[in-house]
Protein backbone atom coordinates (compact mmCIF):
# COMPACT_ATOMS: atom_id res chain seq x y z
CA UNK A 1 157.14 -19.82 -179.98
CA UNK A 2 156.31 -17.96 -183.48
CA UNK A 3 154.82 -15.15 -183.92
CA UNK A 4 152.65 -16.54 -186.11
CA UNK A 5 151.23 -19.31 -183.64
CA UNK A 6 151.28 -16.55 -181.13
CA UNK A 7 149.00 -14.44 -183.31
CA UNK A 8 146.70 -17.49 -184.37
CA UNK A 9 145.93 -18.31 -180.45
CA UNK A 10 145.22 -14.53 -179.40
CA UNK A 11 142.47 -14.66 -182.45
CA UNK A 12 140.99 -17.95 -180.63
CA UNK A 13 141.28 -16.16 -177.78
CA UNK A 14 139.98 -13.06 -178.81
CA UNK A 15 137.21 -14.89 -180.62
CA UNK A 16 135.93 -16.95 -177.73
CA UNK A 17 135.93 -14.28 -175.44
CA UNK A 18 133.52 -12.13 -177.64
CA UNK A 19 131.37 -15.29 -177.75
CA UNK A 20 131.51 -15.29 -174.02
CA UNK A 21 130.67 -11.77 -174.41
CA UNK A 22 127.75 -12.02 -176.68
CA UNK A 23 126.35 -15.42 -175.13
CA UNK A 24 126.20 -13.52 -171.90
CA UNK A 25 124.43 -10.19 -173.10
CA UNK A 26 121.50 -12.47 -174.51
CA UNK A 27 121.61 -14.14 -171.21
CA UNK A 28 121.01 -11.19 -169.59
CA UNK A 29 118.37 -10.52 -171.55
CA UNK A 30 116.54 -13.31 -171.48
CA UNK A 31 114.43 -11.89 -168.04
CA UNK A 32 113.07 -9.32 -170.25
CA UNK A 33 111.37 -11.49 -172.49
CA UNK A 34 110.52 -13.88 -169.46
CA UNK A 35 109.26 -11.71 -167.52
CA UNK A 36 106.93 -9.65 -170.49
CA UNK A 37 105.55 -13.28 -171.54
CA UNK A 38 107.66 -12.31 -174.61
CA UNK A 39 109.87 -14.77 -176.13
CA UNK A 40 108.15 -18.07 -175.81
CA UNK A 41 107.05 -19.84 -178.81
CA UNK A 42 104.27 -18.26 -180.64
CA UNK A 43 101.03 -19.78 -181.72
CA UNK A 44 100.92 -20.11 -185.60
CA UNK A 45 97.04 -19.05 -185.67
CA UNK A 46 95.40 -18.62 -188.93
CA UNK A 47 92.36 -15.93 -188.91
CA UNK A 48 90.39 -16.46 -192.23
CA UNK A 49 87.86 -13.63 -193.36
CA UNK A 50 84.38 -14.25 -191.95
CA UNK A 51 81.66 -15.31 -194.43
CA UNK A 52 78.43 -13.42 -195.08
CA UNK A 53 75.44 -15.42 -193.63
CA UNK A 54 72.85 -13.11 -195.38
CA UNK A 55 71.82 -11.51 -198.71
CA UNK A 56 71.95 -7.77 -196.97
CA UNK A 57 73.96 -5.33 -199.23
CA UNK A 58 75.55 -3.59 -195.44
CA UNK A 59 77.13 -7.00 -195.59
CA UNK A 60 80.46 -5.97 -197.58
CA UNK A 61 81.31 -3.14 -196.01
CA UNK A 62 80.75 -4.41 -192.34
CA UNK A 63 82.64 -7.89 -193.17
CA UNK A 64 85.74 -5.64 -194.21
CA UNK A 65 85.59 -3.51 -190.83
CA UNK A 66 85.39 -6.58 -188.75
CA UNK A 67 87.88 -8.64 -191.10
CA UNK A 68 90.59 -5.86 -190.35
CA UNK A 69 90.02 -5.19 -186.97
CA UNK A 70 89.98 -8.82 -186.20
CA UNK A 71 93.69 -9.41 -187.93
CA UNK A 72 94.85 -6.12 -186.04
CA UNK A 73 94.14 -7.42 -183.29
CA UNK A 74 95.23 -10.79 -183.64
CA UNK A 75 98.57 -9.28 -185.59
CA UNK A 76 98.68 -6.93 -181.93
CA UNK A 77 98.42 -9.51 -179.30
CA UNK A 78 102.37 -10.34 -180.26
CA UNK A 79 101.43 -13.81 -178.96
CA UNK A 80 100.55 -15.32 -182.62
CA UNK A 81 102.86 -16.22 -185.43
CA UNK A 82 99.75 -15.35 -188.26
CA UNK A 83 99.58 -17.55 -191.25
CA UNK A 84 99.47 -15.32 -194.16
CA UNK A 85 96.89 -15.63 -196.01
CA UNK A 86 98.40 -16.11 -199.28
CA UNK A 87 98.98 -19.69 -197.88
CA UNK A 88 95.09 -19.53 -197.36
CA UNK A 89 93.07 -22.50 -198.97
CA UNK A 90 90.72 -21.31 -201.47
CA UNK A 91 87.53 -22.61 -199.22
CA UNK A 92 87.30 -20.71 -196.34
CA UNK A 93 84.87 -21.74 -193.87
CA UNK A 94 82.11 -20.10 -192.51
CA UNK A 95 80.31 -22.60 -190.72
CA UNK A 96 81.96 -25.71 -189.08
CA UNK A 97 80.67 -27.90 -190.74
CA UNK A 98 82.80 -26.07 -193.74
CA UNK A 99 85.99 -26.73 -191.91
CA UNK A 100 88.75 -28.94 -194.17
CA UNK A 101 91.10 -29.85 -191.49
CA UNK A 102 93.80 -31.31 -193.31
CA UNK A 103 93.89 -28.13 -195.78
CA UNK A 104 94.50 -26.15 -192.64
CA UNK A 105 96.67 -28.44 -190.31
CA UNK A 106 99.45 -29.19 -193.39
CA UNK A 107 101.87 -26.83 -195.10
CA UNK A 108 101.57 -24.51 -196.71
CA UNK A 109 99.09 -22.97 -193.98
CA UNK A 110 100.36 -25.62 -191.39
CA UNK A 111 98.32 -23.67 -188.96
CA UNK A 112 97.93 -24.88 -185.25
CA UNK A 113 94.47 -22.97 -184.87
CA UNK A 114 91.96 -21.35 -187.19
CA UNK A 115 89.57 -18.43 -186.29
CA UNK A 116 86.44 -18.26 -188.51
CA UNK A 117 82.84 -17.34 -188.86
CA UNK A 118 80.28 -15.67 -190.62
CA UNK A 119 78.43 -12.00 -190.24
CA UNK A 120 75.18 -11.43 -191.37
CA UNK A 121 72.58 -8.13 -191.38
CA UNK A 122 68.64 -8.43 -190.76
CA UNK A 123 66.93 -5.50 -190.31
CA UNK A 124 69.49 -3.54 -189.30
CA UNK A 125 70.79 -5.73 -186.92
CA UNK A 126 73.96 -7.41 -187.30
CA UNK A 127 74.51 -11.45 -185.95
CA UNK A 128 78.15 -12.48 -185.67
CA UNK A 129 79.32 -16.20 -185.72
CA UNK A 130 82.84 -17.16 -184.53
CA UNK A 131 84.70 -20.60 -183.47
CA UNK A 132 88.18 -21.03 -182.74
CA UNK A 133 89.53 -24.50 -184.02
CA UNK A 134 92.48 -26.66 -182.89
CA UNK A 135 92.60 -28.01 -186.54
CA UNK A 136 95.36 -30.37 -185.44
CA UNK A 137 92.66 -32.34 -183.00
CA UNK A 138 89.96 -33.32 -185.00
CA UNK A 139 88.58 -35.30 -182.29
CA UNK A 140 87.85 -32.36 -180.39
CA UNK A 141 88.43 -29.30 -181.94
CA UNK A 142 86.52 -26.42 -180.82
CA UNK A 143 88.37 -24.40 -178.26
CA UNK A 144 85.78 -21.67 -178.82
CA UNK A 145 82.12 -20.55 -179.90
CA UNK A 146 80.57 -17.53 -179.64
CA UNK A 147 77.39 -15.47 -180.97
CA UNK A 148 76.95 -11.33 -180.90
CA UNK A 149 74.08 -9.52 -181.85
CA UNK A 150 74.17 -5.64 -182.44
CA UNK A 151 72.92 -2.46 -184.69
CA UNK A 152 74.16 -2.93 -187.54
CA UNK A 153 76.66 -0.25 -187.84
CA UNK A 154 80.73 -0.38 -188.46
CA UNK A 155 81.58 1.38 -185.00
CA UNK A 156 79.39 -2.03 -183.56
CA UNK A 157 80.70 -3.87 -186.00
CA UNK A 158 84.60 -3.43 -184.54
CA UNK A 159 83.68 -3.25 -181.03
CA UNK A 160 82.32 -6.89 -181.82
CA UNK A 161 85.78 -7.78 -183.41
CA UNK A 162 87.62 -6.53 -180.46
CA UNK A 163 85.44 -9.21 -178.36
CA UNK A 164 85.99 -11.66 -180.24
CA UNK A 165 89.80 -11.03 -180.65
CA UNK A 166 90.22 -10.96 -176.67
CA UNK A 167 88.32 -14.17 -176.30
CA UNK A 168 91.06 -15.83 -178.41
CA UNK A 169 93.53 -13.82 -176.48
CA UNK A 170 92.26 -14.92 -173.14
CA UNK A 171 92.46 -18.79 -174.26
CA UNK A 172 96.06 -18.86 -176.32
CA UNK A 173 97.59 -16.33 -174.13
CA UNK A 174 98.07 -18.32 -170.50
CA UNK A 175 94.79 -16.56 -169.61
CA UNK A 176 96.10 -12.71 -169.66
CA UNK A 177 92.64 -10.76 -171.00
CA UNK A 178 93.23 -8.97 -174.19
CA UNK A 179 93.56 -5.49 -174.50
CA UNK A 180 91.50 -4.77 -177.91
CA UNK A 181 88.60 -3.25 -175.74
CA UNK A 182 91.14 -1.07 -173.42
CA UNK A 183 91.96 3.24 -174.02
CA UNK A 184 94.54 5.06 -174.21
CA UNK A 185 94.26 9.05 -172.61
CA UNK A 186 96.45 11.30 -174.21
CA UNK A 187 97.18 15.50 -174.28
CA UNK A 188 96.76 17.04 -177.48
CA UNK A 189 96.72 20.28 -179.43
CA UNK A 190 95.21 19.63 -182.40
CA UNK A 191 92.34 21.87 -181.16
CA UNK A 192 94.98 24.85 -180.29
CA UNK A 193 94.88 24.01 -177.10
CA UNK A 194 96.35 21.56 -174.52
CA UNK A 195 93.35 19.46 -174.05
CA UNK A 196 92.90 15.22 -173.27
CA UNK A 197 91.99 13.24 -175.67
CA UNK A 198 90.96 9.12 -175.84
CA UNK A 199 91.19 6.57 -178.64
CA UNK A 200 90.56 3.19 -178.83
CA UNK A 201 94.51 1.06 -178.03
CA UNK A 202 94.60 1.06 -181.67
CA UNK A 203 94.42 4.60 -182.82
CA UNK A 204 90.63 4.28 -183.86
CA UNK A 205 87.61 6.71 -182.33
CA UNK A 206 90.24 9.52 -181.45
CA UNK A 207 87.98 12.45 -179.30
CA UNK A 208 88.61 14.90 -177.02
CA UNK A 209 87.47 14.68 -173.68
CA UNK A 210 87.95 18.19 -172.16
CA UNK A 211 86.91 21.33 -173.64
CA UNK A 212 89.01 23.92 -171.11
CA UNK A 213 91.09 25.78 -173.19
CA UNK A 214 94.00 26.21 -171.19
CA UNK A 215 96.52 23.82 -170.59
CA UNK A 216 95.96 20.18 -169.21
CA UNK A 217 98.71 17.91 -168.97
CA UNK A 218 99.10 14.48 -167.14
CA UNK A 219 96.19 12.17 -167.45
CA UNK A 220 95.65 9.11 -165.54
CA UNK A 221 92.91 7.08 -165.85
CA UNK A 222 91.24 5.54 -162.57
CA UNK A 223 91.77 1.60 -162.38
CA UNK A 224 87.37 1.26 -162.33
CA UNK A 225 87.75 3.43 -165.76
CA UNK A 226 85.24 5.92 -163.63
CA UNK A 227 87.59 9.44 -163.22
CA UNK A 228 90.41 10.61 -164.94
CA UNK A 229 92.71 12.63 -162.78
CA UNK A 230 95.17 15.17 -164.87
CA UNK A 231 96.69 18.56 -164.43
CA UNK A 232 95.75 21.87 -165.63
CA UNK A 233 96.19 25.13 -165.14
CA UNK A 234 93.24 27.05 -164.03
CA UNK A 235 92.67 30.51 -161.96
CA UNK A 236 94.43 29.32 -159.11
CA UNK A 237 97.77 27.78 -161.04
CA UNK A 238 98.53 24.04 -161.54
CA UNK A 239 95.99 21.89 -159.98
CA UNK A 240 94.99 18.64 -159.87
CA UNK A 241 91.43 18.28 -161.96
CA UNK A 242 89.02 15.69 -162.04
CA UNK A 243 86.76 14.29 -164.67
CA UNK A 244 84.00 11.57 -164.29
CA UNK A 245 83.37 9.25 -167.17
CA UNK A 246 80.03 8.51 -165.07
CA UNK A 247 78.67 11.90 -165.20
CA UNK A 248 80.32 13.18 -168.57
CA UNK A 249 81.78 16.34 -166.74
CA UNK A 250 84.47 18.02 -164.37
CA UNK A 251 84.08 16.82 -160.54
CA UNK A 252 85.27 19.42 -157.46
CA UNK A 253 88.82 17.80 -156.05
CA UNK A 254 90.16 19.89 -153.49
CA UNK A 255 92.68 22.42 -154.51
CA UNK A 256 96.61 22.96 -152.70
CA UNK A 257 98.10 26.22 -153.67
CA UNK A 258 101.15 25.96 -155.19
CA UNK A 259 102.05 23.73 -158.84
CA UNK A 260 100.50 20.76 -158.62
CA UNK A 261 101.70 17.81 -161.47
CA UNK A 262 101.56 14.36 -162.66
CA UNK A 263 98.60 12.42 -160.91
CA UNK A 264 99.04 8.82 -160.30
CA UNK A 265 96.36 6.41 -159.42
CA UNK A 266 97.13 3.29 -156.66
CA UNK A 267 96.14 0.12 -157.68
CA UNK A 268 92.64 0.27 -155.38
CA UNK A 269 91.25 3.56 -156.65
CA UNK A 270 91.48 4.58 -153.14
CA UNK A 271 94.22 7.34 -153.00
CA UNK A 272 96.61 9.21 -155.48
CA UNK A 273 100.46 10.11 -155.11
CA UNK A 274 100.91 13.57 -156.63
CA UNK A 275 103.81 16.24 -157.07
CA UNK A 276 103.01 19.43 -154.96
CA UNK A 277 104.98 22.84 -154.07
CA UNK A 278 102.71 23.69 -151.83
CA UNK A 279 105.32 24.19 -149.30
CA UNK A 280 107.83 25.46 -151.81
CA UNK A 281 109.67 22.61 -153.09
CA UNK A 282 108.12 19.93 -155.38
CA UNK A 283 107.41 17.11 -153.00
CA UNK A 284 105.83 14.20 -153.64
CA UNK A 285 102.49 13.45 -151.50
CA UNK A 286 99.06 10.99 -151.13
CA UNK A 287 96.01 11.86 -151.26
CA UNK A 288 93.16 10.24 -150.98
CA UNK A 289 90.35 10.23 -154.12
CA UNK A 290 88.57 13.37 -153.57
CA UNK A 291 91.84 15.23 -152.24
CA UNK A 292 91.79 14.74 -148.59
CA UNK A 293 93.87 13.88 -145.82
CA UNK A 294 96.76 14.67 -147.86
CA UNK A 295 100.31 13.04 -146.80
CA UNK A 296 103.75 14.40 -147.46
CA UNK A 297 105.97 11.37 -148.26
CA UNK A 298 109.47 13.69 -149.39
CA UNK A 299 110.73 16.44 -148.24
CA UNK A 300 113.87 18.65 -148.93
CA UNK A 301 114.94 20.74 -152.54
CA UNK A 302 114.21 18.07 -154.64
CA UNK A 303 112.53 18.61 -157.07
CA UNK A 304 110.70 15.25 -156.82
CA UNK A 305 108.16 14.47 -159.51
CA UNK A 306 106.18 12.14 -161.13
CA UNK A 307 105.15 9.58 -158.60
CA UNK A 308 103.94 6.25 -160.23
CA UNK A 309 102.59 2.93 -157.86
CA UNK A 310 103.54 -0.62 -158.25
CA UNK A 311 100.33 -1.45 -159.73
CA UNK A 312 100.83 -4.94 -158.58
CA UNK A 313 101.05 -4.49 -154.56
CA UNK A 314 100.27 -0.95 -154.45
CA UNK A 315 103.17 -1.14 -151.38
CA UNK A 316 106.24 1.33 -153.20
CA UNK A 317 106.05 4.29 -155.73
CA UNK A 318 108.77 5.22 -157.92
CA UNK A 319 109.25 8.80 -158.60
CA UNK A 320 111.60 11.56 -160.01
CA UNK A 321 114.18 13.15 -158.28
CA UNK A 322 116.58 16.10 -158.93
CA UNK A 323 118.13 15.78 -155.32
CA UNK A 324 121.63 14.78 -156.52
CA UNK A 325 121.96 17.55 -159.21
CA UNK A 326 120.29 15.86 -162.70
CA UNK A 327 117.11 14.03 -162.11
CA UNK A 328 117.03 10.27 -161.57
CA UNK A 329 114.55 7.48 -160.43
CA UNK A 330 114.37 6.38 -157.23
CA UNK A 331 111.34 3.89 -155.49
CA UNK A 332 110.57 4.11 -151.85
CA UNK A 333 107.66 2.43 -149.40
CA UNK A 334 104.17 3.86 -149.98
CA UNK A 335 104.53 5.53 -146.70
CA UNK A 336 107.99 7.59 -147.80
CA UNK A 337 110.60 5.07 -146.34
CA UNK A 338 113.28 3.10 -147.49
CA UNK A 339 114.45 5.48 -150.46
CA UNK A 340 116.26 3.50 -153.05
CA UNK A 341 118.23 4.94 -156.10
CA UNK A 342 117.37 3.26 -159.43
CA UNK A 343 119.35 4.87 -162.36
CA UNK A 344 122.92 6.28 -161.58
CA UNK A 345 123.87 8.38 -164.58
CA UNK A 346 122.38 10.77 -167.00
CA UNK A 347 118.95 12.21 -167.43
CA UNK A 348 116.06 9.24 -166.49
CA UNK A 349 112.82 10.52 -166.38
CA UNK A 350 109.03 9.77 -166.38
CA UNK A 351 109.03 6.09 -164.78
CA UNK A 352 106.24 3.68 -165.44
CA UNK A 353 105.30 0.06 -163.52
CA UNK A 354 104.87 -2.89 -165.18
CA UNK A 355 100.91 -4.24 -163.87
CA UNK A 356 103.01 -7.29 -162.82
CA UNK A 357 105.10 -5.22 -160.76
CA UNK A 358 108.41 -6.47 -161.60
CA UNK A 359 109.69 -4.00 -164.57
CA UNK A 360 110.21 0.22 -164.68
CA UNK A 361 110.21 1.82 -168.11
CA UNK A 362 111.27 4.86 -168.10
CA UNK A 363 112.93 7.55 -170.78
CA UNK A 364 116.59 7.79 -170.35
CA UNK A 365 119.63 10.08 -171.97
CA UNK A 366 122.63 8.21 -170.46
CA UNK A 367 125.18 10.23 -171.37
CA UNK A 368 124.09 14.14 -170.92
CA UNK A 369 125.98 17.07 -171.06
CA UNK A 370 128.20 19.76 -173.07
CA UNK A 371 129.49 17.21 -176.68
CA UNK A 372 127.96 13.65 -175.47
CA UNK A 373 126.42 12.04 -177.79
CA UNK A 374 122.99 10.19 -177.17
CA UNK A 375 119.17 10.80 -176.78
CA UNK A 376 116.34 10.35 -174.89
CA UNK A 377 115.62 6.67 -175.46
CA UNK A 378 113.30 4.47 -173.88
CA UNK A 379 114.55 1.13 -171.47
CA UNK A 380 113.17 -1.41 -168.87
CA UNK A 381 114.79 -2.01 -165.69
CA UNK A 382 113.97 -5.34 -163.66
CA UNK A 383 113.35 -3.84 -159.79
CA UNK A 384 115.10 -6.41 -158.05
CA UNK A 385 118.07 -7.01 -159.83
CA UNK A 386 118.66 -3.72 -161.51
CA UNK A 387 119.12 -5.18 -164.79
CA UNK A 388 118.07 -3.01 -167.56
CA UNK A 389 117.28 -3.53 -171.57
CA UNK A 390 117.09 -0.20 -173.57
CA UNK A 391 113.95 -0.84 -176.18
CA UNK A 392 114.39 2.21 -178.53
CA UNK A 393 117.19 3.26 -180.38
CA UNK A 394 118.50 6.48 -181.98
CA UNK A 395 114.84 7.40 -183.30
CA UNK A 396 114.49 11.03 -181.69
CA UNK A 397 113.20 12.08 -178.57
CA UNK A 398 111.17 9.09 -176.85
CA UNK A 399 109.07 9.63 -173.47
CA UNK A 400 106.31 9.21 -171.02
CA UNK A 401 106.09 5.30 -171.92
CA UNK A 402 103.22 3.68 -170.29
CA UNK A 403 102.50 -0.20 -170.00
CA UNK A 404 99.43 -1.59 -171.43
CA UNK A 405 97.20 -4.22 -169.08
CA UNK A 406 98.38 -7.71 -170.56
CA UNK A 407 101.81 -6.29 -169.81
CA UNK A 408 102.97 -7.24 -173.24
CA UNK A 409 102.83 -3.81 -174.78
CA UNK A 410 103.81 0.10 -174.39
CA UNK A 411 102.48 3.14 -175.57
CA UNK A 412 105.03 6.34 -175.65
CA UNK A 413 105.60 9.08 -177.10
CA UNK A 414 108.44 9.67 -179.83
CA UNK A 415 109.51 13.46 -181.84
CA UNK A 416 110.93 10.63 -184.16
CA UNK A 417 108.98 11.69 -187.14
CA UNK A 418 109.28 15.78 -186.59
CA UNK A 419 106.49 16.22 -184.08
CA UNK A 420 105.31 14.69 -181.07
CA UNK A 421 103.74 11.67 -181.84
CA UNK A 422 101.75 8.52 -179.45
CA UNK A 423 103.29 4.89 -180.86
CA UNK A 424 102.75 1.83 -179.39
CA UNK A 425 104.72 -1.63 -179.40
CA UNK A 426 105.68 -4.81 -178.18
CA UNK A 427 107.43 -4.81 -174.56
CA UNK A 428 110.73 -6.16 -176.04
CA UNK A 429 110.72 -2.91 -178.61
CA UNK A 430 109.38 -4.65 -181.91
CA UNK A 431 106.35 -4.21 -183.75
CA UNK A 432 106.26 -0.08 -183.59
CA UNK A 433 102.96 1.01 -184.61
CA UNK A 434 102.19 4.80 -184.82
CA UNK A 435 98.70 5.76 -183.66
CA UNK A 436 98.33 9.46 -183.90
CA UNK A 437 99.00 11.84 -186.66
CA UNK A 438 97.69 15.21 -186.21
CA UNK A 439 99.08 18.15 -184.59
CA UNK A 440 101.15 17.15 -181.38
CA UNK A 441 100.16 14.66 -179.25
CA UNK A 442 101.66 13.23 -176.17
CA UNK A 443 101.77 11.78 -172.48
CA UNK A 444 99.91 8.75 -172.71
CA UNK A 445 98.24 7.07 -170.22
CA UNK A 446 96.51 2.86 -171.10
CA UNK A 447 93.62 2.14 -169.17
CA UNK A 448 93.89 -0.45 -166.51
CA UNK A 449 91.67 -3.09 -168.44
């Protein structure tokens, strides 16, 4: 046999076993994008700028508020393929009457569905008109209608858009509500202090919530939106504070002795899984929601730290644990048993469940130590099989990811652009979006709905 024929059939070789190779890797991917919703064929909506419906000057600038935030939304949702609107016929319709089917339905638009509608100011009140339109059935093609009335102001204006946006959400998206009306908590120190702050899941209405001036780290959001449990360091040490949406101030929550850290919520409201050294080591422990009849569900050196629940069944927590030498994540029963290692190398940290409770993400350095190369980078894991996708990629520190409500988004935090920073994106790492700018901000936690 030659050489040459020898050499020509270990290239084949070589070739279709790096096929193999690849064609298995997307294979083993494909659960990620399966399992986030991710992946399947997109919707190719087209959202044309409402109409004004009235002579009111307030018209222009609230049209362009709700115009943007509509297409943010939309251009969010990562369930749309959005028809530019370069491709736009020049009518757009504002009524339905207005619609021109055909100009929609064929290329260049060649949209499947059109959102449309009108705004329009009377004294100081705003009316908004919106339909969504299967412009491919026109037989029957409204799939929706709706009317809002509000002051006639920008912040009403958007909160309006959001509606609307989740509406279409709800009705393209296999009936997952939107998120355009959720919040995202957050720690921040653009006050010069450690305080928690909220904005709206887009980066929009940024505030603070507390005023302590200390440090407060860790907040979690109740699943009723009522309380938001976080940490902060008061007279006593760490403890675990509590602030009620419902009365606009601090709420007593009984106190431990020792550092108490990272707050997590279970899926009822009814009890929270907390890190505690009250009995010297950081142990991880249930309470219920006003810090009573408090449960010890580790025990030993540890440390073990940031508990989080399957938000789905509320039946296991996954936490951190430094009981092997560099911390890792493990998941055990709600009631402490049946201990189960997750990650089995490097540095994994602050572990997050998926609201369908199938995925972890987590932060993860996978090669640590004295000369190895890598960083803290962000990755899923699928619980059951262990299977895990790594979503960021060399782009500076990346932590505390969180999952949004649809499941179809997370919010982190990333030193990617010098400071620490809150981003968002899609659950298959596409479609980064920063959302905070000033001074350092970090932790974030997405409201439940």
């Amino acid at each position: 046999m030659s050489n040459s024929f020898r050499r020509t059939h270990c290239n084949k070789f070589i070739a279709i076993a790096l096929l193999l190779l690849l064609a298995a890797t997307a294979s083993a991917q494909d659960w990620i994008r399966t399992g986030t919703g991710l992946g399947v064929e997109k919707v190719r909506l087209a959202a044309s700028d409402f109409e004004p419906s009235t002579p009111d000057p307030k018209n222009t600038d609230l049209l362009k508020t709700f115009n943007d935030t509509l297409w943010s939304d939309l251009d969010n949702a990562g369930i749309f393929d959005l028809v530019s609107k370069s491709f736009y016929p020049l009518q757009v319709p504002g009524q339905p009457t207005e619609v021109n089917f055909p100009a929609w339905s064929s290329p260049p638009p060649n949209a499947s569905m059109l959102a449309f509608g009108n705004l329009g100011v009377t004294a100081d009140k705003v009316t908004v008109q919106g339909w969504l339109y299967d412009v491919k059935n026109t037989a029957s093609p409204q799939v929706l209608g709706k009317q809002y009335n509000d002051n006639a102001t920008a912040e009403a204006v958007r909160v309006i858009a959001h509606k609307f946006a989740n509406e279409i959400i709800f009705r393209l998206g296999g009936g997952i509500p939107g998120i355009a009306e959720s919040k995202i908590y957050f720690v921040s120190d653009r006050t010069g202090h450690k305080e928690i702050w909220a904005m709206d899941y887009d980066g929009a209405n940024q505030h603070s919530v507390t005023h302590l001036g200390t440090i407060s780290l860790s907040p979690r959001v109740s699943p009723d939106g009522s309380r938001l449990a976080f940490s902060a360091v008061n007279k006593t040490g760490w403890e675990i504070t509590m602030y009620s949406f419902d009365l606009n101030r601090m709420v007593s929550f009984q106190r431990f002795g020792g550092m108490n850290l990272s707050p997590s919520w279970a899926p009822d409201g009814s009890k929270l899984a907390l890190s505690s050294s009250r009995n010297g080591y950081p142990n991880i422990f249930v309470v219920d929601a006003s810090g009573g009849n408090s449960h010890r569900l580790t025990s030993g050196q540890g440390p073990d730290v940031s508990p989080t629940w399957n938000r789905k069944t509320g039946a296991q927590i996954a936490f951190v644990s430094g009981r092997t030498g560099l911390p890792q994540i493990y998941t055990m029963e709600a009631d402490g048993t049946n201990v189960q290692r997750l990650t089995d190398q490097g540095y994994a940290v602050s572990p997050n469940w998926s609201p369908n409770g199938q995925f972890l993400a987590f932060s993860w350095m996978r090669k640590y130590g004295p000369g190895e190369p890598g960083s803290n980078d962000l990755y899923l894991m699928d619980i059951a099989s262990k299977q895990w996708v790594q979503l960021t990629h060399d782009a500076g520190r990346n932590d505390f990811p969180c999952w949004s409500p649809d499941g179809r988004h997370v919010v982190f935090q990333s030193h990617r652009t010098g400071s620490d920073q809150i981003f968002s994106m899609l659950a298959d790492g596409t479609n980064v979006k920063q959302l905070t700018f000033s001074g350092n901000n970090s932790q974030p936690n997405w409201s439940w709905k």
